[in-house]
C-alpha atoms as a PDB file:
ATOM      1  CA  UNK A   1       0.000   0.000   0.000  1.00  0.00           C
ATOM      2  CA  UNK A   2       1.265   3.556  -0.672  1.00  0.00           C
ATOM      3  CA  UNK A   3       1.711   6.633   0.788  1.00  0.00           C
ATOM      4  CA  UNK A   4       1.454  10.238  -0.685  1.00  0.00           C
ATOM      5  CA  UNK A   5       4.753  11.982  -0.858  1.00  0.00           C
ATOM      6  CA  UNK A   6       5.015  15.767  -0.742  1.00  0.00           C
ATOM      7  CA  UNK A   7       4.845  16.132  -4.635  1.00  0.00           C
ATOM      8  CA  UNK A   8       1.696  13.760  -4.546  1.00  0.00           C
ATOM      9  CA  UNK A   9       4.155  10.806  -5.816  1.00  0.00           C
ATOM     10  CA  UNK A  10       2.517   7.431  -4.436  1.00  0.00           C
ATOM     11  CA  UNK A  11       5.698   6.067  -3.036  1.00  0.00           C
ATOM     12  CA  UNK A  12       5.905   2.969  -0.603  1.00  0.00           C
ATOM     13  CA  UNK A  13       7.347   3.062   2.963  1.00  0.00           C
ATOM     14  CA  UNK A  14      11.346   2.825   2.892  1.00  0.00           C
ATOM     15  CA  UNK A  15      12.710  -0.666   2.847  1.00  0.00           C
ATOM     16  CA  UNK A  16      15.859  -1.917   4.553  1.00  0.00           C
ATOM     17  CA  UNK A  17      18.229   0.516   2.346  1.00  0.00           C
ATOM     18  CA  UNK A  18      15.789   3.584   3.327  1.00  0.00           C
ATOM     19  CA  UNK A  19      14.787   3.708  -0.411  1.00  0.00           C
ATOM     20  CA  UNK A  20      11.328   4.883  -2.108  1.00  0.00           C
ATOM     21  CA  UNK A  21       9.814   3.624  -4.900  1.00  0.00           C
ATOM     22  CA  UNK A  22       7.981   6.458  -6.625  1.00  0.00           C
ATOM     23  CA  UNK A  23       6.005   6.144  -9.906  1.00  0.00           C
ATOM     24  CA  UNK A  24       8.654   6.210 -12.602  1.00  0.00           C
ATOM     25  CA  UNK A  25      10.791   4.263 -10.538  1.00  0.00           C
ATOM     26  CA  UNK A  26       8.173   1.801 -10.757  1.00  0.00           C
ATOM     27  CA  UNK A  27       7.681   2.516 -14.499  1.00  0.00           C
ATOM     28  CA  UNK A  28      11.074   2.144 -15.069  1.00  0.00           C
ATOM     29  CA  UNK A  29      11.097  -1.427 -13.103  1.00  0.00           C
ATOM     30  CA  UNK A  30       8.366  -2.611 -15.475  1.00  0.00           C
ATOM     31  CA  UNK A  31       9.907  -1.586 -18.427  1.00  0.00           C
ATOM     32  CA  UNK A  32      13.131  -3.451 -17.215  1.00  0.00           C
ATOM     33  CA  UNK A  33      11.154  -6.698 -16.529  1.00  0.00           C
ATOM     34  CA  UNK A  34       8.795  -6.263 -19.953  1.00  0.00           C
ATOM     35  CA  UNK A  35      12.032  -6.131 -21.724  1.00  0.00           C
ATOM     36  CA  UNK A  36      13.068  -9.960 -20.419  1.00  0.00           C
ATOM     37  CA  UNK A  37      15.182  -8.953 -17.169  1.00  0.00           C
ATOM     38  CA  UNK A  38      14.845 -11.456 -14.574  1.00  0.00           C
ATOM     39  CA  UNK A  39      13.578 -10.674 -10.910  1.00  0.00           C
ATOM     40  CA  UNK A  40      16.859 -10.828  -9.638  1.00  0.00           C
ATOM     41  CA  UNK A  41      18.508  -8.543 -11.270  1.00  0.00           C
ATOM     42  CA  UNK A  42      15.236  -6.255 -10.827  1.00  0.00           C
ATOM     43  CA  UNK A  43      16.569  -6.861  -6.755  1.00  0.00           C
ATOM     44  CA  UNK A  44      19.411  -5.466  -7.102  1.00  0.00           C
ATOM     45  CA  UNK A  45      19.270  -2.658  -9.431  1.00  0.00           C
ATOM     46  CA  UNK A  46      15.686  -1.727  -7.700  1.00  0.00           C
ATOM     47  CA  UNK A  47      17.630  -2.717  -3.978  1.00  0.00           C
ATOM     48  CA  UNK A  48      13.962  -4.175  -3.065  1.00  0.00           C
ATOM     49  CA  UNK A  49      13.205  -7.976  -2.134  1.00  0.00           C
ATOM     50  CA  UNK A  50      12.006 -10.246  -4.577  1.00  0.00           C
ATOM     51  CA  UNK A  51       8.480 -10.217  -3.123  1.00  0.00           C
ATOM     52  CA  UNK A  52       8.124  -6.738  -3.684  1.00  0.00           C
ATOM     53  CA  UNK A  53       9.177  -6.800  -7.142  1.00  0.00           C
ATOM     54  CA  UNK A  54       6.736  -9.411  -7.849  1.00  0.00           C
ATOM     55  CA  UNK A  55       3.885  -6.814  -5.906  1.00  0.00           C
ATOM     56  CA  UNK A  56       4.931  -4.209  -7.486  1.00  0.00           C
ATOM     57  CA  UNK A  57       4.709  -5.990 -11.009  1.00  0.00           C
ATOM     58  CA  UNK A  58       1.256  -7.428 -10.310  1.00  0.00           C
ATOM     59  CA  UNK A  59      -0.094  -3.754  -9.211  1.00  0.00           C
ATOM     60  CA  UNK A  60       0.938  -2.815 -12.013  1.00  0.00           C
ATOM     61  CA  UNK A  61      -1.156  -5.293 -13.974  1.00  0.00           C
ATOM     62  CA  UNK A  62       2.294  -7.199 -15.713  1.00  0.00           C
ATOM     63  CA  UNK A  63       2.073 -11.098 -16.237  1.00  0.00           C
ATOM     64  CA  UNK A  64       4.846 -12.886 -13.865  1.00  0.00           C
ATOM     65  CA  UNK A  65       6.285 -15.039 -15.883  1.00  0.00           C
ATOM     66  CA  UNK A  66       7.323 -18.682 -14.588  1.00  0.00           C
ATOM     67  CA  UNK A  67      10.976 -19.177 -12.798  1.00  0.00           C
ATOM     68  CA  UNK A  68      13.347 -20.356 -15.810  1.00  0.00           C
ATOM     69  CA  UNK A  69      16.419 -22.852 -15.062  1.00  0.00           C
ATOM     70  CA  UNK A  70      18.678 -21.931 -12.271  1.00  0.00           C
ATOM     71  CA  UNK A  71      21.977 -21.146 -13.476  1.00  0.00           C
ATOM     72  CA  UNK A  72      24.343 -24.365 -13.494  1.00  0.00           C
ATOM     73  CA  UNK A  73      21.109 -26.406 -13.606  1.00  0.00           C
END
């Protein structure tokens, strides 16, 4: 759920590295995935947790796609 910033930015409450993820943040993070980049690498560019990826991806109405082979699998 998200909060109203001063510029009337939804933005949601600071995770562990104090970060906020405003709308073209958010934009920009959907882009990223639309254009085939995995959830992990959405982590740590983003600095979120996977879960909130994946939220953030659903609210915005994107299609998860299914886990592909592990790397050395």
């Amino acid at each position: 759920m998200g909060l109203q910033d001063p510029n009337n930015a939804l933005v949601d409450p600071p995770g562990p590295g104090g970060t906020r993820t405003g709308r073209d943040t958010i934009a920009a993070l959907v882009a990223d995935y639309e254009d085939g980049q995995p959830t992990t690498t959405l982590m740590r560019t983003y600095a979120i947790g996977k879960g909130t990826v994946l939220q953030l991806l659903r609210d915005a109405g994107v299609q998860i796609r299914k886990p592909g082979p592990r790397p050395g699998s």
